[in-house]
C-alpha atoms as a PDB file:
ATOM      1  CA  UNK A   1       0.000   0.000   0.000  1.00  0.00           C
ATOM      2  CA  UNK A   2       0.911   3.359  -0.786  1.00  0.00           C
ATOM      3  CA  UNK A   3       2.368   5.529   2.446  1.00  0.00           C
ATOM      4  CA  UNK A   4      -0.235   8.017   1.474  1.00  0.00           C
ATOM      5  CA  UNK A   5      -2.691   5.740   1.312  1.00  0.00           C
ATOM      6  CA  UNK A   6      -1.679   4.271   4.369  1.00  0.00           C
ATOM      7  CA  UNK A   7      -2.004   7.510   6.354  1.00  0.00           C
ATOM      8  CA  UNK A   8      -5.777   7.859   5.152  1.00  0.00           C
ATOM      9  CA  UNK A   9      -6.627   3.873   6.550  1.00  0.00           C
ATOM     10  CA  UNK A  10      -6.162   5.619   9.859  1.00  0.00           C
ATOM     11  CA  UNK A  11      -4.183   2.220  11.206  1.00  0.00           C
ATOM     12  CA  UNK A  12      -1.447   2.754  12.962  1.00  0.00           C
ATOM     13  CA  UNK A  13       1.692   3.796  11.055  1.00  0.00           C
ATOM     14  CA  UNK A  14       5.429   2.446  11.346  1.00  0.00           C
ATOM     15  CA  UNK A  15       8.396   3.775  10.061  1.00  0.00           C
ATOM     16  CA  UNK A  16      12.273   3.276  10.396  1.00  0.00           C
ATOM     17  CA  UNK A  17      15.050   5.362   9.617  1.00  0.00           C
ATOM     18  CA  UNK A  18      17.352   3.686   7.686  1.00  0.00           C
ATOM     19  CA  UNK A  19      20.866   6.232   7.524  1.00  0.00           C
ATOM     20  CA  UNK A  20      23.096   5.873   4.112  1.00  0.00           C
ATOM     21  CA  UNK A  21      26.505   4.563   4.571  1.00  0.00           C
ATOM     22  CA  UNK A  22      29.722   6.985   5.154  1.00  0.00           C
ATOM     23  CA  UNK A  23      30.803   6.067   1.238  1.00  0.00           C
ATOM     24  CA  UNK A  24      29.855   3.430  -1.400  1.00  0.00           C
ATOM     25  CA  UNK A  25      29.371   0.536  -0.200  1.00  0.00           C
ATOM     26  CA  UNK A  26      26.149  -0.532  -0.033  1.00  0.00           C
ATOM     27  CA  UNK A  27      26.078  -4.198   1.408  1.00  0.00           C
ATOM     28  CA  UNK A  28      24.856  -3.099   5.000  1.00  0.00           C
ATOM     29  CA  UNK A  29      22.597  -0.923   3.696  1.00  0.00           C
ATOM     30  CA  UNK A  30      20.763  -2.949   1.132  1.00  0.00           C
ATOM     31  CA  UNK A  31      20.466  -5.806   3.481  1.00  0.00           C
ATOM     32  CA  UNK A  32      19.144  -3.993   6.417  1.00  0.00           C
ATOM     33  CA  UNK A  33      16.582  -3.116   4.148  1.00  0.00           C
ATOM     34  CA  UNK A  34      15.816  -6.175   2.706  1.00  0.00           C
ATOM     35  CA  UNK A  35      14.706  -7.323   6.372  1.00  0.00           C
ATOM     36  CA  UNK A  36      12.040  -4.433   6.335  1.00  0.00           C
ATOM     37  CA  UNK A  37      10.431  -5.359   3.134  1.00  0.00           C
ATOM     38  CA  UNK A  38       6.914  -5.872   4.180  1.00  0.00           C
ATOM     39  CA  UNK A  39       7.868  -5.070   8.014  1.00  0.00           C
ATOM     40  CA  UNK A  40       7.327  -1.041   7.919  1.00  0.00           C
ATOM     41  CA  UNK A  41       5.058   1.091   6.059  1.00  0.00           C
ATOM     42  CA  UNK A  42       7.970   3.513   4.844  1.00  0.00           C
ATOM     43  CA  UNK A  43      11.483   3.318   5.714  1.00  0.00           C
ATOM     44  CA  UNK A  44      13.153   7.073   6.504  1.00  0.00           C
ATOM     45  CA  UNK A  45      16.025   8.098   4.969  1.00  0.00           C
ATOM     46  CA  UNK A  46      17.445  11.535   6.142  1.00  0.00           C
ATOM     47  CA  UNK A  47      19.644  14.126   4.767  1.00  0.00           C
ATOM     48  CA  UNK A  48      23.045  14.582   6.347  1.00  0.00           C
ATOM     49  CA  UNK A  49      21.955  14.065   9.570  1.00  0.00           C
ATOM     50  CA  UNK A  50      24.012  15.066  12.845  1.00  0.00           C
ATOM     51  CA  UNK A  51      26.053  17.188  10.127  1.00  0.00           C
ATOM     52  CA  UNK A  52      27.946  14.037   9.254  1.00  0.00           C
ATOM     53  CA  UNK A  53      28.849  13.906   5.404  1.00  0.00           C
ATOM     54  CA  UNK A  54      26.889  10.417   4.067  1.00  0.00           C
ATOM     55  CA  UNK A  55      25.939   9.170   0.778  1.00  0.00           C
ATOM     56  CA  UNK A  56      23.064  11.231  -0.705  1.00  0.00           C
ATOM     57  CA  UNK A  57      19.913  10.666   0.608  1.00  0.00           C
ATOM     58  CA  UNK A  58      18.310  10.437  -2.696  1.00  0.00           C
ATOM     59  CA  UNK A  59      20.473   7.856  -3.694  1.00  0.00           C
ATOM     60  CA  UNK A  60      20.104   5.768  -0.357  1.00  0.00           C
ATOM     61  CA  UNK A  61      15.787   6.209  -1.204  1.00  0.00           C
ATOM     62  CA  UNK A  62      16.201   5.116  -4.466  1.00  0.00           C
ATOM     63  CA  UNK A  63      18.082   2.052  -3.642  1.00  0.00           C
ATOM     64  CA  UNK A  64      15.794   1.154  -1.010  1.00  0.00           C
ATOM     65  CA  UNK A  65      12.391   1.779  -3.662  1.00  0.00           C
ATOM     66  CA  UNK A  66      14.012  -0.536  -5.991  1.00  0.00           C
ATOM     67  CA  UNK A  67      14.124  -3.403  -2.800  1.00  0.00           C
ATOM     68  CA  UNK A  68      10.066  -2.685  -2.815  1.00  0.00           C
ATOM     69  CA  UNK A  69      10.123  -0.365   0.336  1.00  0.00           C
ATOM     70  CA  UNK A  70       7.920   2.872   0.424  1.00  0.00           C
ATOM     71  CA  UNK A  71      10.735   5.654   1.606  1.00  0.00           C
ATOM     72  CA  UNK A  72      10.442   8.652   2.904  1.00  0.00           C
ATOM     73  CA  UNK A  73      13.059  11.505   2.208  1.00  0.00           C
ATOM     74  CA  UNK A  74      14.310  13.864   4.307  1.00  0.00           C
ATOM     75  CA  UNK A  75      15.959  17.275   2.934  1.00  0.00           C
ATOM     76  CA  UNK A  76      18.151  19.429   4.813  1.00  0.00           C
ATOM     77  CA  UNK A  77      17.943  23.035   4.731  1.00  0.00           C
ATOM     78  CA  UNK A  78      20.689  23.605   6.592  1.00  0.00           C
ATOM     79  CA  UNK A  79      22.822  22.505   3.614  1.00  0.00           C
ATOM     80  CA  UNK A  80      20.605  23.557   0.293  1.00  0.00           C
ATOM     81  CA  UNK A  81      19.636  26.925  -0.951  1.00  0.00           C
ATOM     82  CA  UNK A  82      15.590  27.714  -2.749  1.00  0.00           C
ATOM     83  CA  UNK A  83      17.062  26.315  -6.133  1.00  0.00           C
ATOM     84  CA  UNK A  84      18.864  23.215  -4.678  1.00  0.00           C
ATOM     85  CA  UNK A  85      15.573  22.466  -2.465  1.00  0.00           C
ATOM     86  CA  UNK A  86      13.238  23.033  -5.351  1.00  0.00           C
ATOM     87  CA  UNK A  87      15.359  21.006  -8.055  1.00  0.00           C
ATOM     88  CA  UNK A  88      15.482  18.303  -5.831  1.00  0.00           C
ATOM     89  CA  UNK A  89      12.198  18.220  -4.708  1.00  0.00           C
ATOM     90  CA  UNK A  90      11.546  17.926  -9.154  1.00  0.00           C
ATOM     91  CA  UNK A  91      14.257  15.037  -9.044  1.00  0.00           C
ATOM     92  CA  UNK A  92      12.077  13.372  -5.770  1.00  0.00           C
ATOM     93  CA  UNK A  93       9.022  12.751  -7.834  1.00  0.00           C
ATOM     94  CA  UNK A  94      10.996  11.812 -11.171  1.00  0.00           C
ATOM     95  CA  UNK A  95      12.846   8.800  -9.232  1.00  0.00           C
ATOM     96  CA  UNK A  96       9.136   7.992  -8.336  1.00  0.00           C
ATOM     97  CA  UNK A  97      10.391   9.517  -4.346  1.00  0.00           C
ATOM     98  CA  UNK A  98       7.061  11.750  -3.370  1.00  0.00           C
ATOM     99  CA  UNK A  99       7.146  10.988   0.309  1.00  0.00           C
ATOM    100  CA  UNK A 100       9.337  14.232   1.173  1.00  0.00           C
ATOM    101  CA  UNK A 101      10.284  16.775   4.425  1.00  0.00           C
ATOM    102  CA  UNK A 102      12.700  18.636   5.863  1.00  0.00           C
ATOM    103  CA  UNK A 103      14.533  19.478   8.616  1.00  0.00           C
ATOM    104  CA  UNK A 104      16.353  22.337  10.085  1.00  0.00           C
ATOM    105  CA  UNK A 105      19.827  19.747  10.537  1.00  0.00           C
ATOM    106  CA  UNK A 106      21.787  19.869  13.201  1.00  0.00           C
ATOM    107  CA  UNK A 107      24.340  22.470  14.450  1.00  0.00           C
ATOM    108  CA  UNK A 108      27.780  22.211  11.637  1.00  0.00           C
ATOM    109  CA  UNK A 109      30.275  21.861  14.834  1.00  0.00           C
ATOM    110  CA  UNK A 110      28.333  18.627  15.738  1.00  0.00           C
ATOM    111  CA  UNK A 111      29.593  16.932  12.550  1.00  0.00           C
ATOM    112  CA  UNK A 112      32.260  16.026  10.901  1.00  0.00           C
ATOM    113  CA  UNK A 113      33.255  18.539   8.137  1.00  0.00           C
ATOM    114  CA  UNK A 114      33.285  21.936  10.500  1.00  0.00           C
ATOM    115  CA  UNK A 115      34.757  23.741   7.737  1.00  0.00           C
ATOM    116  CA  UNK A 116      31.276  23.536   6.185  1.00  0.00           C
ATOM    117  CA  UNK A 117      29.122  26.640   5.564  1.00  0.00           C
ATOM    118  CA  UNK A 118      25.420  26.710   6.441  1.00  0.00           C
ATOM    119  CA  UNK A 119      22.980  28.084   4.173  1.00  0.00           C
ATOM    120  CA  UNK A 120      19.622  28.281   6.124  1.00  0.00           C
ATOM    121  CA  UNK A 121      17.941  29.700   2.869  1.00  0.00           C
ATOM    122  CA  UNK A 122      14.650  28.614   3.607  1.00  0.00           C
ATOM    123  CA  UNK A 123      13.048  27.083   6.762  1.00  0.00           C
ATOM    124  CA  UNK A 124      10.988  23.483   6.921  1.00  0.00           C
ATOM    125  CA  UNK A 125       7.893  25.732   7.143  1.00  0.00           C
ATOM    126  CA  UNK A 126       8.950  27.197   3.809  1.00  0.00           C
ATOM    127  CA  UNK A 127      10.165  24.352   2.209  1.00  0.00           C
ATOM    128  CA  UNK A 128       6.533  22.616   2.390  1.00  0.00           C
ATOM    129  CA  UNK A 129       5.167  26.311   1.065  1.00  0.00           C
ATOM    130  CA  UNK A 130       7.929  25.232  -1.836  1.00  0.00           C
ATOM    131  CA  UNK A 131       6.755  22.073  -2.157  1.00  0.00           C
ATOM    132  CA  UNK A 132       3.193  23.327  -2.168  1.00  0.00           C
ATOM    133  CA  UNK A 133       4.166  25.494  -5.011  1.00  0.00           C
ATOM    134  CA  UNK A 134       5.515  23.218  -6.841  1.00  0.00           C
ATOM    135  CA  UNK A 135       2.621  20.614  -7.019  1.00  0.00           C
ATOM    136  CA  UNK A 136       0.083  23.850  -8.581  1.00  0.00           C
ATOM    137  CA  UNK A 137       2.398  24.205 -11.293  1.00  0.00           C
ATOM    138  CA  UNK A 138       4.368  27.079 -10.472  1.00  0.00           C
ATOM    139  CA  UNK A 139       7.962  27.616  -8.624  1.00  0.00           C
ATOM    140  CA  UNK A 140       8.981  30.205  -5.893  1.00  0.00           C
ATOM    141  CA  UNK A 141       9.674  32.748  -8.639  1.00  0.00           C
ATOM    142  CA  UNK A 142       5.892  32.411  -9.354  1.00  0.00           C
ATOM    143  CA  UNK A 143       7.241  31.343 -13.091  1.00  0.00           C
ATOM    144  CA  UNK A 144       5.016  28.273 -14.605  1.00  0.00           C
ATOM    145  CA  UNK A 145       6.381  24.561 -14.648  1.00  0.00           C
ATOM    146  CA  UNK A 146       6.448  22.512 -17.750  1.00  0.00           C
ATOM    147  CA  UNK A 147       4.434  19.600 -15.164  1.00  0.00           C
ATOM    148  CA  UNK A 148       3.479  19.714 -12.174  1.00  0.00           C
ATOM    149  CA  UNK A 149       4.786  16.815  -9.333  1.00  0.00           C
ATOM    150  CA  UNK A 150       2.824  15.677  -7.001  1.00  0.00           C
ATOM    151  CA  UNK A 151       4.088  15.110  -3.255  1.00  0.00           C
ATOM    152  CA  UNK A 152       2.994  13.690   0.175  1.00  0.00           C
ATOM    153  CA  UNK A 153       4.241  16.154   2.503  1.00  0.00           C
ATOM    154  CA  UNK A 154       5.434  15.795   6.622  1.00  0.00           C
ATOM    155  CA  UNK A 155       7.094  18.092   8.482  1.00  0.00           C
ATOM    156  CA  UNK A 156       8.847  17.396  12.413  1.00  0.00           C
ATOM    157  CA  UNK A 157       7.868  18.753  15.273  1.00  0.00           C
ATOM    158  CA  UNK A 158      10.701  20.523  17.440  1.00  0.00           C
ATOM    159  CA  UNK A 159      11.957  19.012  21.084  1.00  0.00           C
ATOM    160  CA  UNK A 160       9.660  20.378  23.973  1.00  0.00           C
ATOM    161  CA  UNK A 161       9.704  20.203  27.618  1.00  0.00           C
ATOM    162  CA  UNK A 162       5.895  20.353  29.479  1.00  0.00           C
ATOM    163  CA  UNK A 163       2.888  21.535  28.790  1.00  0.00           C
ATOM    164  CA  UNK A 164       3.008  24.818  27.719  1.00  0.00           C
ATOM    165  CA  UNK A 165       5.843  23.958  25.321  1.00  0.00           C
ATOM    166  CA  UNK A 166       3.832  20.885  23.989  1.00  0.00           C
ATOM    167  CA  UNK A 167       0.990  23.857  23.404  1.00  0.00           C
ATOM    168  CA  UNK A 168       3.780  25.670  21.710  1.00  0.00           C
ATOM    169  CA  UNK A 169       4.684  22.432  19.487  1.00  0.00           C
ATOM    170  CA  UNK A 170       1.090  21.822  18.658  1.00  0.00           C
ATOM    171  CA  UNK A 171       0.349  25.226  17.594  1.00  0.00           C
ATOM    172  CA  UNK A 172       3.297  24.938  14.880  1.00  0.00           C
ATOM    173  CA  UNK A 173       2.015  21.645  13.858  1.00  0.00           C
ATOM    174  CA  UNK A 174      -1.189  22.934  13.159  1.00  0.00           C
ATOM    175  CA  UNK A 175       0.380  25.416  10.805  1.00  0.00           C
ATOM    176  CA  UNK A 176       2.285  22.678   9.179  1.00  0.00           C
ATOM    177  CA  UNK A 177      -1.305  20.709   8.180  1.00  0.00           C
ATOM    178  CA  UNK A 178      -2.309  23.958   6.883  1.00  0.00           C
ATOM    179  CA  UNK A 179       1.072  24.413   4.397  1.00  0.00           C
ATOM    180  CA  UNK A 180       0.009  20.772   3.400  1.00  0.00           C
ATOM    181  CA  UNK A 181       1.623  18.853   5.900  1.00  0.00           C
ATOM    182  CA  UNK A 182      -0.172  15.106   6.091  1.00  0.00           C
ATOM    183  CA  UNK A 183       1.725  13.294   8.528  1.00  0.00           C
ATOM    184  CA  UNK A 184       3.769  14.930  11.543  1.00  0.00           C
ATOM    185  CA  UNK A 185       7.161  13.760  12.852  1.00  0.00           C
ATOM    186  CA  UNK A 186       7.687  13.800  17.031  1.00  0.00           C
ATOM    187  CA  UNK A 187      10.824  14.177  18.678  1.00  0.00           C
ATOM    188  CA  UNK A 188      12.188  11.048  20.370  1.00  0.00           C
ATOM    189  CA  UNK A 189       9.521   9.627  23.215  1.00  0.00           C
ATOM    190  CA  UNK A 190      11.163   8.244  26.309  1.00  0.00           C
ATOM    191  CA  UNK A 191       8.168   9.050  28.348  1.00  0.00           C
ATOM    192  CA  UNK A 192       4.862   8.377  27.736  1.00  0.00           C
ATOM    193  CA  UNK A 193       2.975  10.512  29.887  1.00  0.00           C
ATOM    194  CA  UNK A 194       5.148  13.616  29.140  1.00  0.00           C
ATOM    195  CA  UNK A 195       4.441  12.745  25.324  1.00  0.00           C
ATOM    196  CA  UNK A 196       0.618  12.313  25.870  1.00  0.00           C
ATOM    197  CA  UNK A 197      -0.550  16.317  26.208  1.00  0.00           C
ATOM    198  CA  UNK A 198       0.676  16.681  22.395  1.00  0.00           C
ATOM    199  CA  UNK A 199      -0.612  13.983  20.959  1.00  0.00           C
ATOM    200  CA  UNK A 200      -4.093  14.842  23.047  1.00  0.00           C
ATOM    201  CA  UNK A 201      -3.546  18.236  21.279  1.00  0.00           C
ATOM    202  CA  UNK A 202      -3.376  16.921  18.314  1.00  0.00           C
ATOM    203  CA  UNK A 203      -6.035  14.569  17.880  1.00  0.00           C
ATOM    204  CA  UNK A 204      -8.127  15.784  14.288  1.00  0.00           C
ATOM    205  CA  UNK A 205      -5.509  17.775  13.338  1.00  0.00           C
ATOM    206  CA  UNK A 206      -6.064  16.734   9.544  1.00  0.00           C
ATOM    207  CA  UNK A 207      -2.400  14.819   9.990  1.00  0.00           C
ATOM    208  CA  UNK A 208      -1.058  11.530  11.405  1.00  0.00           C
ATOM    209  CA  UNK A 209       1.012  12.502  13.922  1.00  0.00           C
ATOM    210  CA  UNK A 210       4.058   9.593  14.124  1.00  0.00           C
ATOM    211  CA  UNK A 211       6.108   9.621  17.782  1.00  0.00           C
ATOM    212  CA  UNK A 212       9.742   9.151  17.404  1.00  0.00           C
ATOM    213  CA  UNK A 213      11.118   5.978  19.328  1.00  0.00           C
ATOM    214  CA  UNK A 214      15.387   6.340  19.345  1.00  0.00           C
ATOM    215  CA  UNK A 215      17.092   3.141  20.238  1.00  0.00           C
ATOM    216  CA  UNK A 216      18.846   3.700  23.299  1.00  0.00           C
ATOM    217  CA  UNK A 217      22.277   1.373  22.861  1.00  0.00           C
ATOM    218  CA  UNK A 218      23.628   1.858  26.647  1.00  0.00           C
ATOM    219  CA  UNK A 219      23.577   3.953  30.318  1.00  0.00           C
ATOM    220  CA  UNK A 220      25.925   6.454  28.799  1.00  0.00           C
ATOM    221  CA  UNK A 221      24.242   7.546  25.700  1.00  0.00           C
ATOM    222  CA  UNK A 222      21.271   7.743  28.142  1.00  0.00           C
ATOM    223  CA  UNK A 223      22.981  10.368  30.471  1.00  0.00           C
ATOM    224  CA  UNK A 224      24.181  12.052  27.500  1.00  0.00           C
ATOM    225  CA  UNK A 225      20.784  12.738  25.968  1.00  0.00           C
ATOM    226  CA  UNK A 226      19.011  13.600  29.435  1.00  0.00           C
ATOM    227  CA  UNK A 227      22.578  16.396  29.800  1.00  0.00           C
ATOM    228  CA  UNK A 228      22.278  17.444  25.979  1.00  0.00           C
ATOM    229  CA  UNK A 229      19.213  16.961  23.883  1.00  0.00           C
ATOM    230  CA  UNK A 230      16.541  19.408  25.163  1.00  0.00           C
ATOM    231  CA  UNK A 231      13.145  17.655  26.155  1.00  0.00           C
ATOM    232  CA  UNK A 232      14.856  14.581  26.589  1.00  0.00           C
ATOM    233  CA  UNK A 233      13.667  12.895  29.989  1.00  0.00           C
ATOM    234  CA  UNK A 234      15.084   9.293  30.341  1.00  0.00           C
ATOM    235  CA  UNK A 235      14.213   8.480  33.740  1.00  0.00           C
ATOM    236  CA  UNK A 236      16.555   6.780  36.615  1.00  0.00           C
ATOM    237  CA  UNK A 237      14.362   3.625  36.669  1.00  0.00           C
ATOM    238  CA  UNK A 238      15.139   2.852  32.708  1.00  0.00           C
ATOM    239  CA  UNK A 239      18.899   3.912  33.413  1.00  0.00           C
ATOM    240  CA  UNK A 240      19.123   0.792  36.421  1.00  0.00           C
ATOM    241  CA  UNK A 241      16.677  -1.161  34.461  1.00  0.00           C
ATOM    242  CA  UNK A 242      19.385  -1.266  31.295  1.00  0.00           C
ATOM    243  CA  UNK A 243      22.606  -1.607  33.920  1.00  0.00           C
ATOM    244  CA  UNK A 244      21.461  -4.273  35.697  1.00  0.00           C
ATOM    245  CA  UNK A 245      20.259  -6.103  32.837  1.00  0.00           C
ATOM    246  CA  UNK A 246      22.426  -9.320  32.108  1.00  0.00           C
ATOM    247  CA  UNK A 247      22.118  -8.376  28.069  1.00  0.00           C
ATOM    248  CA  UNK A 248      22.168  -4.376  28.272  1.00  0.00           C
ATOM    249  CA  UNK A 249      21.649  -4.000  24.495  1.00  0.00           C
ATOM    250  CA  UNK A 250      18.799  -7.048  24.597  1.00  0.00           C
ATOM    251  CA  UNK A 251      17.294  -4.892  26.853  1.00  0.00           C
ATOM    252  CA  UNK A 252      17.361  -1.298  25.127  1.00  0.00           C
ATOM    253  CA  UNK A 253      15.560  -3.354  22.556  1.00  0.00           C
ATOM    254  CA  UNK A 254      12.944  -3.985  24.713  1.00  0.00           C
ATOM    255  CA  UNK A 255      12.573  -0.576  26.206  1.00  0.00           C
ATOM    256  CA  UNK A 256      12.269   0.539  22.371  1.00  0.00           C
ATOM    257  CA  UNK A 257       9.499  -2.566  21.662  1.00  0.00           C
ATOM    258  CA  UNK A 258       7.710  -1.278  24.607  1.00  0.00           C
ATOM    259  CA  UNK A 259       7.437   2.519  24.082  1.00  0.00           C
ATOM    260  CA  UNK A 260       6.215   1.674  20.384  1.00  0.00           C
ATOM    261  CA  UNK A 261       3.500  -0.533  21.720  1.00  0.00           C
ATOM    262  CA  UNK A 262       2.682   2.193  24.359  1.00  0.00           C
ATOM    263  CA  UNK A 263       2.133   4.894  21.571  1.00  0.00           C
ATOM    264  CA  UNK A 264      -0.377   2.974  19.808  1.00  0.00           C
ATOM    265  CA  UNK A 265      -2.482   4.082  22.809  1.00  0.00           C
ATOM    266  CA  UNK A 266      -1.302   7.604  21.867  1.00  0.00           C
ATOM    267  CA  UNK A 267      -0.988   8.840  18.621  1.00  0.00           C
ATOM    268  CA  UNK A 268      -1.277   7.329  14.694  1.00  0.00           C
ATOM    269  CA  UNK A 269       2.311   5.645  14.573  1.00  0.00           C
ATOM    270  CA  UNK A 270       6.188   4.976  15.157  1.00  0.00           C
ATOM    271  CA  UNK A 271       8.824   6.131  13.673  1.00  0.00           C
ATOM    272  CA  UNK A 272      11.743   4.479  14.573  1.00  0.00           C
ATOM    273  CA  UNK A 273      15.458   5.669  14.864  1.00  0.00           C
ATOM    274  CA  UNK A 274      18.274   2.838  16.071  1.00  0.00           C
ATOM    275  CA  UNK A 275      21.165   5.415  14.926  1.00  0.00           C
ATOM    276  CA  UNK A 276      23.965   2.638  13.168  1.00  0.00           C
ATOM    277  CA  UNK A 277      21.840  -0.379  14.815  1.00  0.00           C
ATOM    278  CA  UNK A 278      19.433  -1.373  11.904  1.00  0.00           C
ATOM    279  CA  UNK A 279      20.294  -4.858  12.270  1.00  0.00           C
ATOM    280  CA  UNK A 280      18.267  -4.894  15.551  1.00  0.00           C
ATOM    281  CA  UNK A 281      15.073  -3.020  13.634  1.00  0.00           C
ATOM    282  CA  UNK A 282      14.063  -6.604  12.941  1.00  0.00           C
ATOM    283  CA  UNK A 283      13.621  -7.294  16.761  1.00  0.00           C
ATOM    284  CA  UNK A 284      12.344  -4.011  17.897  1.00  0.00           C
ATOM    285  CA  UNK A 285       9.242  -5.235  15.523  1.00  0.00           C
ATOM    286  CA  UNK A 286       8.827  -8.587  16.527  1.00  0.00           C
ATOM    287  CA  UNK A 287       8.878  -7.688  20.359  1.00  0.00           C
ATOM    288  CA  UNK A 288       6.130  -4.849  19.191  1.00  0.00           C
ATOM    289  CA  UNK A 289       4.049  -7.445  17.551  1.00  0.00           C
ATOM    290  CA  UNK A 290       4.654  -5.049  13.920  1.00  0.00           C
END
């Protein structure tokens, strides 16, 4: 089934991100998404992410469309100007791609090439306006296009901490739907309660909203989100609960399993994000009955 068709069943919705290799070779890669063939609605391929140079993500979602997947792609517009967004979003629906967003991307010093120069040209808000433009014919020049493409259009909701913040979140997701948004990205859920005022706020929206589930691989990158990402909140009981597991990274698989079952009570699907661990994606959806 078509992802956009998918959204509109109203079932619940599961994606994984599948990152494109540091260089050519594509053995990993191609396997780790032959196991999802038939196992995810859409597999997510993003753009550069963490500011670390990687294969193309074009490339990475047209190999993974030839294994059969549906794919998502993500753009970065940290890293494109208007005409780079715009002639890729052409080349997107060409290569049969139509699933698209963007993102902001992450801060240049995070990554590896901090010689890099950002270009910020247009936001992820404007990019959909872009890619609204694009589908009634016309670019952002307002000149006519010989064909129109046609796109199904997300967008990602930014980190938040509490209520009022999740208010803040919803409000801009709202916005989103109305630039032609049909399916909204969360940041990475570690707690469900915390999560649940958003996705209460967002109920008939006019978009699925998707919570993020990031594979958590040990205590340290635990404390390290909780100390760096902003709205993360990994508690102390799932920090002792992966230490004093005999298998700690059998266990993070399980704490991922559960939180995806958890936000079927929540919100209209998955998306999850096991950062150079695809290999365990496999388990992660057998332990949430996917």
């Amino acid at each position: 089934m078509a992802f956009a068709d998918k959204l509109k069943s109203k079932s619940f919705v599961c994606l994984a991100e599948m990152e494109t290799p540091k260089g050519v070779d594509l053995a990993a890669f191609v396997d780790n998404g032959r196991r999802l063939k038939g196992r995810v609605d859409a597999a997510v391929v993003p753009d550069q992410s963490h500011a670390v140079m990687r294969l193309a993500a074009l490339a990475g979602a047209s190999v993974l469309k030839d294994l059969g997947l549906e794919v998502i792609v993500q753009f970065s517009c940290r890293d494109r100007n208007r005409l780079a967004l715009q002639g890729d979003l052409l080349a997107a629906h060409v290569m049969g791609l139509g699933n698209v967003m963007a993102t902001a991307g992450e801060p240049i010093e995070q990554g590896d090439q901090p010689g890099a120069k950002v270009v910020g040209d247009l936001t992820p808000a404007e990019f959909l306006q872009a890619a609204t433009s694009l589908a009634q014919g016309r670019d952002l020049g307002g000149r006519e296009l010989q064909g129109k493409p046609s796109f199904c259009m997300g967008a990602g909701i930014a980190p938040f901490r509490g209520a009022a913040e999740a208010a803040q979140r919803a409000a801009e997701a709202r916005t989103a739907v109305e630039q032609g948004a049909s399916f909204l990205i969360a940041p990475p859920v570690f707690d469900l309660e915390e999560f649940a005022p958003l996705a209460k706020e967002l109920q008939g929206c006019g978009a699925v909203l998707i919570g993020s589930v990031l594979l958590l691989k040990s205590v340290g990158m635990a404390r390290y989100l909780n100390q760096n990402l902003p709205g993360v909140n990994i508690s102390e009981a799932t920090i002792k609960r992966i230490r004093s597991a005999s298998d700690r990274p059998a266990e993070c698989v399980k704490v991922a399993a559960e939180t995806v079952r958890g936000l079927k009570d929540l919100c209209g699907g998955a998306h999850i994000v096991t950062a150079g661990w695809e290999d365990r994606l496999p388990q992660i959806l057998d332990l949430a009955a996917l």
